[in-house]
Protein backbone atom coordinates (compact mmCIF):
# COMPACT_ATOMS: atom_id res chain seq x y z
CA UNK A 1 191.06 -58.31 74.66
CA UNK A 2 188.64 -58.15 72.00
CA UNK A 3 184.98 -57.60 72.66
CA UNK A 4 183.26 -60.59 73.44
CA UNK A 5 186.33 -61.40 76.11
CA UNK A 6 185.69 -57.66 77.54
CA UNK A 7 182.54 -58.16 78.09
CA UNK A 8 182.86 -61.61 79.71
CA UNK A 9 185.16 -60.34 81.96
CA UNK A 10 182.86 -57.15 83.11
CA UNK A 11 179.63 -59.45 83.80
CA UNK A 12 181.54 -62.44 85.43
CA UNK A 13 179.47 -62.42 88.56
CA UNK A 14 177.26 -59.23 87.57
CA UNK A 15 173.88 -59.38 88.94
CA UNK A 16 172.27 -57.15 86.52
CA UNK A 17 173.56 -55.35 83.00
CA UNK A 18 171.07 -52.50 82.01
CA UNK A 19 171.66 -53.05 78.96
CA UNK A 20 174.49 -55.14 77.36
CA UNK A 21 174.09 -53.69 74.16
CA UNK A 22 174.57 -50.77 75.02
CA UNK A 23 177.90 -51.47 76.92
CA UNK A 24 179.19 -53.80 73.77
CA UNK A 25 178.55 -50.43 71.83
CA UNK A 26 180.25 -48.05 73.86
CA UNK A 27 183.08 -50.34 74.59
CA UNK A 28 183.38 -50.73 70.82
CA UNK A 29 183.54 -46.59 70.35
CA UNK A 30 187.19 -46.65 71.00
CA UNK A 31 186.67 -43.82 73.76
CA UNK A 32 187.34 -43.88 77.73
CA UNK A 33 184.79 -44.50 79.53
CA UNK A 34 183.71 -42.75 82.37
CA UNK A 35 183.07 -45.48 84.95
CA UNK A 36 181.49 -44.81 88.36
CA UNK A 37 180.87 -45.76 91.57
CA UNK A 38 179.25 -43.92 94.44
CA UNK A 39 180.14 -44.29 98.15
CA UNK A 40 178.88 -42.99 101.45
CA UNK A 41 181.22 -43.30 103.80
CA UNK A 42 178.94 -44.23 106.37
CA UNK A 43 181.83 -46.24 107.89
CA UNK A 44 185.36 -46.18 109.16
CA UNK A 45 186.44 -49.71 108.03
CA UNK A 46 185.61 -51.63 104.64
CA UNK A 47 185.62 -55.21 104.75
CA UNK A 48 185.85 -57.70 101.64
CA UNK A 49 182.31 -56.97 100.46
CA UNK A 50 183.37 -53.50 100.12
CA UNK A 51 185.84 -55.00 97.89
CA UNK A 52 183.21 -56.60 95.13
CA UNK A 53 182.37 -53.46 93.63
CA UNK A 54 185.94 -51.77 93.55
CA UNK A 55 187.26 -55.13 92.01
CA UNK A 56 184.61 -54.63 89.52
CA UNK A 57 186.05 -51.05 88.84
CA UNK A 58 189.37 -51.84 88.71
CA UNK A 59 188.06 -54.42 85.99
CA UNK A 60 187.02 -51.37 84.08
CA UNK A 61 190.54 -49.69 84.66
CA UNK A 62 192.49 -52.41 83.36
CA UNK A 63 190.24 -52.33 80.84
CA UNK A 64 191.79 -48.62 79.82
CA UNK A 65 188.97 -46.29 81.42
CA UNK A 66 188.93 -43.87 83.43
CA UNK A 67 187.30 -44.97 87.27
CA UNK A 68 185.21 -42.12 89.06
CA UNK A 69 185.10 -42.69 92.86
CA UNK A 70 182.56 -40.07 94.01
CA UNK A 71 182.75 -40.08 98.06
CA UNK A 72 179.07 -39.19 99.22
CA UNK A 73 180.45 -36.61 101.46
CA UNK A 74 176.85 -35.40 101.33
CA UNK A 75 174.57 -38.15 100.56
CA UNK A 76 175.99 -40.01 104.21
CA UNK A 77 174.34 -36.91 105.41
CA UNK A 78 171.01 -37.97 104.16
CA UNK A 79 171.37 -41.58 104.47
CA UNK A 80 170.69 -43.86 101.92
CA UNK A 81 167.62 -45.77 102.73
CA UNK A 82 168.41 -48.90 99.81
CA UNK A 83 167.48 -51.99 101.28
CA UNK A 84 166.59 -50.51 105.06
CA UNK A 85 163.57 -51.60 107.35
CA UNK A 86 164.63 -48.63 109.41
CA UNK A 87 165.71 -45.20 108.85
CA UNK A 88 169.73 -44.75 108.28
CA UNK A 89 171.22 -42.96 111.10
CA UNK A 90 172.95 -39.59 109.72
CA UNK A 91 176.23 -38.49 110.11
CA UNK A 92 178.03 -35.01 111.06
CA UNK A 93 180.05 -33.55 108.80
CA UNK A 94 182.96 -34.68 111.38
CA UNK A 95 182.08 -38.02 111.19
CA UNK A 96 181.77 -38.41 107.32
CA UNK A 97 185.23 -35.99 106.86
CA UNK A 98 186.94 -38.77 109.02
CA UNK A 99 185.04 -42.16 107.54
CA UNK A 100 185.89 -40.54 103.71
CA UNK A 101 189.63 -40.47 104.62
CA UNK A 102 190.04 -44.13 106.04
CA UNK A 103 187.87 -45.08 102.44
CA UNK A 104 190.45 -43.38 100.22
CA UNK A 105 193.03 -45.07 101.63
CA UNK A 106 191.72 -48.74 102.10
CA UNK A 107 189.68 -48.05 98.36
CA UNK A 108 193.41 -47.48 96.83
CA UNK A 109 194.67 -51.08 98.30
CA UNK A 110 192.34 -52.33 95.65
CA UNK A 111 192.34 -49.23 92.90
CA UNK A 112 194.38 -47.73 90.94
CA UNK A 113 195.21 -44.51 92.13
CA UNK A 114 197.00 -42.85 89.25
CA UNK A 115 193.96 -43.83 87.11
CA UNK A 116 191.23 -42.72 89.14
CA UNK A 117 189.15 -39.22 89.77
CA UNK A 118 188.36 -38.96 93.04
CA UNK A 119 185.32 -36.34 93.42
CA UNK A 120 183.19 -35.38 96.39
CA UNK A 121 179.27 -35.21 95.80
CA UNK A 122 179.18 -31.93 97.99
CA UNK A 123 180.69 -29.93 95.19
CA UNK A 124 177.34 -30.23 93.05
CA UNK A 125 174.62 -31.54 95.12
CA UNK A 126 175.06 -28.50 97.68
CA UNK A 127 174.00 -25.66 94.22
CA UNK A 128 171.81 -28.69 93.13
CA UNK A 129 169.09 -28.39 96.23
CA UNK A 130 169.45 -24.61 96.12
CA UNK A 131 168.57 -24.02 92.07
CA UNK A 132 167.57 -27.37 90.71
CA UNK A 133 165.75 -29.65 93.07
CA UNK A 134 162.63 -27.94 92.43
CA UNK A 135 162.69 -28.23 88.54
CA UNK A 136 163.94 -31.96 89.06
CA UNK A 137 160.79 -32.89 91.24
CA UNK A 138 158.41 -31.81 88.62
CA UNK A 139 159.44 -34.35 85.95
CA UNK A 140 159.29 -37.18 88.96
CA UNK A 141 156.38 -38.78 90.76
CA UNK A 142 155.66 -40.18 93.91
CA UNK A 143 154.21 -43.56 92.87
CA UNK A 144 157.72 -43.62 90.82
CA UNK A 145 159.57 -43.61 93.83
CA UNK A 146 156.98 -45.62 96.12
CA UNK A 147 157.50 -48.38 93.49
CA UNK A 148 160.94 -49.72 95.06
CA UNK A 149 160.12 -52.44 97.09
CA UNK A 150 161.92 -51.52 100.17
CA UNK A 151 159.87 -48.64 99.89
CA UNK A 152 156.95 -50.69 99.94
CA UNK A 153 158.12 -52.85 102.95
CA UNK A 154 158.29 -50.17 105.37
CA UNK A 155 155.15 -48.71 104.46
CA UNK A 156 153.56 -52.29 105.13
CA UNK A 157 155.28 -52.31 108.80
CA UNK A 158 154.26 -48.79 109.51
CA UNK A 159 158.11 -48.01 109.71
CA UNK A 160 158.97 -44.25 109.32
CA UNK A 161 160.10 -43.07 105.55
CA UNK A 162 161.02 -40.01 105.73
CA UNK A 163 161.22 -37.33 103.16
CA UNK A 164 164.50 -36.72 103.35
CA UNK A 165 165.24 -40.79 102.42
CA UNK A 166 162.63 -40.18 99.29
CA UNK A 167 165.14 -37.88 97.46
CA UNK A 168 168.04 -39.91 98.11
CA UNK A 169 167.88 -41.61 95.00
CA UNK A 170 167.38 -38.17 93.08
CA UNK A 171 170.61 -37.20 94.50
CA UNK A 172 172.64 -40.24 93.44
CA UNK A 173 170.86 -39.58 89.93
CA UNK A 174 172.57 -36.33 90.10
CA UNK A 175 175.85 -37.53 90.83
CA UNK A 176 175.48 -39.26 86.89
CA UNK A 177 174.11 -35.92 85.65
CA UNK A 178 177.47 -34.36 87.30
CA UNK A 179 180.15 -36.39 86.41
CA UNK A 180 179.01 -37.11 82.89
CA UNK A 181 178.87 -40.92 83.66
CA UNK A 182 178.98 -43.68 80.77
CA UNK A 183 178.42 -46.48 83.68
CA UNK A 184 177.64 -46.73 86.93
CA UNK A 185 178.77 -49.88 89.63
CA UNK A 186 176.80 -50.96 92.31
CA UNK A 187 175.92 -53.53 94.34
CA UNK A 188 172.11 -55.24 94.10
CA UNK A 189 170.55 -53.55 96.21
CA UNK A 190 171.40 -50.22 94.12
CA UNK A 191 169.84 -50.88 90.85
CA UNK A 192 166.61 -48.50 91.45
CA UNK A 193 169.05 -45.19 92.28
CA UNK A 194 171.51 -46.31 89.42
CA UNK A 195 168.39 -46.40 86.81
CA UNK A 196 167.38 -43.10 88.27
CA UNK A 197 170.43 -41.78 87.52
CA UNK A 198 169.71 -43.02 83.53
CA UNK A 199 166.68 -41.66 83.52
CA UNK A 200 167.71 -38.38 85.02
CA UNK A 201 170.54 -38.05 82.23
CA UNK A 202 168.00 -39.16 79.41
CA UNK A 203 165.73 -36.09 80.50
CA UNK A 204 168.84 -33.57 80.31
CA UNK A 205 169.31 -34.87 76.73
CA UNK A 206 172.84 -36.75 77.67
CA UNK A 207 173.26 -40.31 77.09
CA UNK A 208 172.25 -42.44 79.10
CA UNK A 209 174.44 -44.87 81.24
CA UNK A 210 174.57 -48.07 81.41
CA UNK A 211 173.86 -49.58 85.31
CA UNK A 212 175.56 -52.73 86.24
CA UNK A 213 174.91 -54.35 89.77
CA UNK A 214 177.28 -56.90 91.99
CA UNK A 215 175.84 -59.27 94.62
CA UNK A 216 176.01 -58.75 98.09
CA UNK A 217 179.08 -60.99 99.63
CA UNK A 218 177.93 -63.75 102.36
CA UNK A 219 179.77 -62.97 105.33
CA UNK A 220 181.78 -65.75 107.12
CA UNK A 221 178.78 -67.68 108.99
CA UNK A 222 177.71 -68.77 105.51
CA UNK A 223 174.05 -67.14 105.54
CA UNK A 224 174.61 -63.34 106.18
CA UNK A 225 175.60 -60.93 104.29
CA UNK A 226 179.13 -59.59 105.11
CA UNK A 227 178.52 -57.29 107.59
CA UNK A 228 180.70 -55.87 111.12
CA UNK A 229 177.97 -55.57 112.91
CA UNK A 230 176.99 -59.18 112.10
CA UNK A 231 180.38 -60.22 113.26
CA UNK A 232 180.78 -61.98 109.99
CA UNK A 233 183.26 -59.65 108.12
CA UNK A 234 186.96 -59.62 106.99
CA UNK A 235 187.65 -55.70 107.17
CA UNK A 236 190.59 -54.87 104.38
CA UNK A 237 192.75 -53.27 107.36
CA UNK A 238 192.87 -56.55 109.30
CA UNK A 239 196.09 -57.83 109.86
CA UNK A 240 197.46 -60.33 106.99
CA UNK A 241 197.76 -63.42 109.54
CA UNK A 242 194.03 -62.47 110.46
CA UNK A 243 192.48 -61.54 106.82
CA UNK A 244 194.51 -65.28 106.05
CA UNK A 245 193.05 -67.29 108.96
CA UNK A 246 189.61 -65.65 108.02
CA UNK A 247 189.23 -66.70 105.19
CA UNK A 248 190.62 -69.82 105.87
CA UNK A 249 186.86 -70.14 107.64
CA UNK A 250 184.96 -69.57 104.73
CA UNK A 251 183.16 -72.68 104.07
CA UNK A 252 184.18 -75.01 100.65
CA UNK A 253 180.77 -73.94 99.22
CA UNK A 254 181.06 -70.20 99.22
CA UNK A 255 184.84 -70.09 98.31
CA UNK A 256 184.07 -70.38 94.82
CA UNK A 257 181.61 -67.36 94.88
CA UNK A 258 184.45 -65.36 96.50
CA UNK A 259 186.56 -66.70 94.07
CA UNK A 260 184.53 -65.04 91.00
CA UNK A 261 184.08 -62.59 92.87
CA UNK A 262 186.72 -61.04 94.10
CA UNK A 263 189.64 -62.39 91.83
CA UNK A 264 189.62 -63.13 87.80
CA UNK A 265 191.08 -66.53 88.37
CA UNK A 266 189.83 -69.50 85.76
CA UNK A 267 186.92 -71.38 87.88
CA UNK A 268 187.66 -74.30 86.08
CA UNK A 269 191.25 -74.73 87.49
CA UNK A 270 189.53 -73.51 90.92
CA UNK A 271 187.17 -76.48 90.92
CA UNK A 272 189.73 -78.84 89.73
CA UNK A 273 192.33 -78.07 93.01
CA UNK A 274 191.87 -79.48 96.40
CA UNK A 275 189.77 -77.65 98.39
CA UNK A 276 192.16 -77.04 100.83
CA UNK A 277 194.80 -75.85 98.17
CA UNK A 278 192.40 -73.81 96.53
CA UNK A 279 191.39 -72.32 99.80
CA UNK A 280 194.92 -71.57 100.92
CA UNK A 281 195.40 -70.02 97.20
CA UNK A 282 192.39 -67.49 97.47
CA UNK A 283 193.41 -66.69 100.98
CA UNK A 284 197.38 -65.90 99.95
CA UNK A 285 195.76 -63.95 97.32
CA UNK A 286 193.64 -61.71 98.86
CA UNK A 287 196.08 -61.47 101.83
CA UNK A 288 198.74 -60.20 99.16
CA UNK A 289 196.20 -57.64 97.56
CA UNK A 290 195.43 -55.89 100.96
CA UNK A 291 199.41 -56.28 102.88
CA UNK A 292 201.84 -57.09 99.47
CA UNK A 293 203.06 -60.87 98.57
CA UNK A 294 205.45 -61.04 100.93
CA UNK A 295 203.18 -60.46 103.67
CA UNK A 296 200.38 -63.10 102.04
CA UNK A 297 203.34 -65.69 101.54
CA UNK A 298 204.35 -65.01 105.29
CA UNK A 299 200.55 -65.45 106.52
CA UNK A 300 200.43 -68.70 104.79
CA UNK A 301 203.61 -70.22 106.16
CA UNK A 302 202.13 -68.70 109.41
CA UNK A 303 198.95 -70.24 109.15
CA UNK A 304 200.74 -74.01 108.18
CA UNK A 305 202.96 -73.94 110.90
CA UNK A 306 200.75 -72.81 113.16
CA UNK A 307 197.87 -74.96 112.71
CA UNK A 308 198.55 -77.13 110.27
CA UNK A 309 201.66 -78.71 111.93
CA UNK A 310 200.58 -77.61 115.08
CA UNK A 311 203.94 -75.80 115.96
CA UNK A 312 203.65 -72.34 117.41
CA UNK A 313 204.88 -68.99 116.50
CA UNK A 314 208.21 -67.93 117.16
CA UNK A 315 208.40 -65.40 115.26
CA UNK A 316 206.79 -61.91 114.04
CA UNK A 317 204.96 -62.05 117.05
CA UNK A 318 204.65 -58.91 119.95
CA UNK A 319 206.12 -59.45 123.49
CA UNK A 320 205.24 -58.05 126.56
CA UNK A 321 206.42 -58.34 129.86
CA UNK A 322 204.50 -58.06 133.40
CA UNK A 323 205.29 -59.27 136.28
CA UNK A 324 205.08 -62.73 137.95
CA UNK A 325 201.92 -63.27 139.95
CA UNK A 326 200.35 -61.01 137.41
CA UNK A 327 196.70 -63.03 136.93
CA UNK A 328 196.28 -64.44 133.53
CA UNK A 329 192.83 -62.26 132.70
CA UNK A 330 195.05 -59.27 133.44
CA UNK A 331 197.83 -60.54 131.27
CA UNK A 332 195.19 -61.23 128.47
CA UNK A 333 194.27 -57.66 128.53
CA UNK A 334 197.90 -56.17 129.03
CA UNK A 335 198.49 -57.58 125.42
CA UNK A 336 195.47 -56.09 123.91
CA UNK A 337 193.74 -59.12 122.64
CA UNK A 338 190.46 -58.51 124.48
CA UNK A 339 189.35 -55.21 125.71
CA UNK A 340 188.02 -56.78 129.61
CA UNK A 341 188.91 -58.96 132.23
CA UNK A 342 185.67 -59.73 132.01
CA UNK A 343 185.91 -61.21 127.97
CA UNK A 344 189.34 -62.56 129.31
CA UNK A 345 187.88 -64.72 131.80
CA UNK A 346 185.17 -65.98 129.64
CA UNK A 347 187.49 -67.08 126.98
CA UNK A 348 189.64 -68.87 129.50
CA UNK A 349 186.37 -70.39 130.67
CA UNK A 350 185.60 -71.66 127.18
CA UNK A 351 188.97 -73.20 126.84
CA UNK A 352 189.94 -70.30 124.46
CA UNK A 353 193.10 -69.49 126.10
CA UNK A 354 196.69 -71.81 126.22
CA UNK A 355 199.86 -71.17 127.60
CA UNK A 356 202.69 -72.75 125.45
CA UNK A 357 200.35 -74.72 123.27
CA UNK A 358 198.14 -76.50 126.62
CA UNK A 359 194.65 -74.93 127.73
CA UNK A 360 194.64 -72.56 131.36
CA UNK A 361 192.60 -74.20 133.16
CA UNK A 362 191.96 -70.89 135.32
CA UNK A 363 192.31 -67.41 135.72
CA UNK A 364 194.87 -67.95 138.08
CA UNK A 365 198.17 -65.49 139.19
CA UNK A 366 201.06 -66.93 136.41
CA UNK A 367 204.48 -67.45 138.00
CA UNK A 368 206.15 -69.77 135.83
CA UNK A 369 207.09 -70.70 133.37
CA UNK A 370 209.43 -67.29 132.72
CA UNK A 371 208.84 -66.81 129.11
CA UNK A 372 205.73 -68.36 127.22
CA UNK A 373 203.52 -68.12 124.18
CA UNK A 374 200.43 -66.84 125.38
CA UNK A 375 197.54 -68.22 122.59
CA UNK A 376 194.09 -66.26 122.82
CA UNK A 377 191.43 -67.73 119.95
CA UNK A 378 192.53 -69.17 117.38
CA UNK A 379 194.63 -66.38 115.79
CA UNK A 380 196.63 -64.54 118.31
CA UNK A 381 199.75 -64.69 120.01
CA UNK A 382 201.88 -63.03 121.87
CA UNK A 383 205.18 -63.71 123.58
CA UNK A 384 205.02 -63.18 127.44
CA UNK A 385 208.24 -62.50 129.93
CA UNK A 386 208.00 -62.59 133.89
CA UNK A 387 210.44 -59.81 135.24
């Protein structure tokens, strides 16, 4: 690519470039660049907006450089406070050993491994509090840091900031400092700690990087961002009929946003499809980035037989077995579709539950017919035998 299509490529969907000039001239040096992106793993699971920001650096590794995926092994300690009306919860060092291993592992379905230094933040930050943190606090004020406007927000709603959250973004400065970084990915909510980190390489006389943010991904009910604890998310170890049928929900209007940003397809040939073709395209795609082709052109034929022809699964689906009489809440929770009898029964009540394609009318004990295709929500099936 030459520069002009590099550069498209790196701000399609961007947010914010700080600055473009001064990415055209380092992409124009020849050398490779140190690209990186910081992560707390706060969380076992990522879902796709997880995926916005490693798509963007995987942009970058096509692109020939070299991807830095610093795991905030202790920044999740501190908590980062960007964007928060509350104070993060912290983590043990349990906790964040265990969430950092379920990231490498779901971050590689969308990196490249082989071209990507993996570092942990506790192998500089720990000497950093003991013999620099001092020095760094003198060239930094506090109306510098009260200036973010989250910052400002919880002050205005008398919500507790504590100190601890006010040197966050020091410590993701120092992460730049560290790791010698030429730019640094994040998503909006991140620009303030990824100019600190400029600013923080500018006073140790390096050069400073450049800081280039990605929007937040809506979550599935259209108005949220994407979120578990919203209930709105598409988490990358999901199973391929489920990350299919989920997206299969987003609505027409945000499928081109997760279009730009989460593949490098031509929106132009997007718009011109069928929205239901182009749907079913993005969600073979992304199905195929997280399980392999095969699985995302199994999920799709899946998906059309299932709900488009309105034939059921016969195949590549569990069975269990249970014995007649067995009530149908019990048999709901036997194949580990809901957690409760209690869920179970509601779901039947709601007309959320069939039995060979018709709706159970109750949650009553099952003795026929012998074998059956037990349906719970849209998405999940499971074969059922009476012995």
């Amino acid at each position: 690519m030459n520069l002009g299509e590099q550069l498209a490529l790196l701000k399609r969907g961007a947010v914010s470039l700080v600055s473009e000039e001064e990415l055209s001239k380092k992409l124009s040096s020849g050398r490779k660049l140190r690209v990186k992106l910081g992560v707390d793993p706060t969380s076992a699971d990522l879902h796709l907006g997880h995926s916005v920001v490693l798509t963007k650096l995987r942009a970058f590794q096509d692109l020939g450089h070299t991807a830095v995926l610093i795991i905030g092994d202790f920044t999740a300690m501190v908590g980062d406070p960007s964007g928060r009306d509350s104070t993060r919860p912290t983590l043990s060092p349990d906790e964040v050993k265990a969430n950092a291993k379920t990231y490498q592992e779901q971050a590689f379905k969308i990196l490249d491994e082989k071209k990507t230094e993996l570092r942990f933040n506790s192998e500089w930050l720990q000497d950093f509090m003991a013999h620099k943190l001092l020095d760094t606090l003198k060239r930094h004020t506090v109306q510098q840091i009260m200036e973010r406007e989250d910052f400002k927000a919880r002050l205005r709603e008398n919500s507790p900031l504590t100190m601890l959250e006010t040197l966050y973004p020091l410590l993701q400065g120092y992460d730049s400092v560290a790791i010698k970084a030429d730019v640094e990915l994040g998503g909006n909510d991140q620009l303030t700690n990824l100019l600190m980190g400029r600013k923080m390489q500018k006073d140790l006389g390096l050069e400073s990087q450049v800081a280039l943010t990605v929007p937040l991904l809506v979550g599935l009910d259209g108005t949220k961002k994407m979120s578990k604890s919203y209930g709105n998310a598409i988490a990358l170890n999901d199973a391929a009929n489920d990350v299919f049928g989920k997206v299969m929900k987003v609505s027409d209007e945000l499928m081109l946003s997760y279009y730009e940003l989460l593949t490098d397809e031509d929106l132009a040939k997007v718009k011109a499809l069928h929205p239901m073709e182009a749907k079913k395209s993005l969600a073979q795609k992304l199905t195929a980035r997280f399980h392999g082709d095969e699985a995302g052109s199994a999920a799709r034929k899946y998906f059309e037989d299932t709900f488009s022809k309105k034939q059921l699964p016969t195949d590549d689906i569990e069975t269990i077995s249970t014995e007649p009489g067995t009530t149908l809440s019990e048999i709901i929770v036997k194949s580990r579709c809901v957690k409760s009898r209690n869920e179970a029964r509601r779901l039947i009540t709601q007309g959320g539950v069939k039995i060979d394609g018709k709706k159970a009318a109750s949650d009553a004990p099952v003795k026929d017919p012998p074998s059956f295709v037990l349906q719970v929500g849209k998405h999940q099936f499971v074969r059922v035998n009476l012995v």
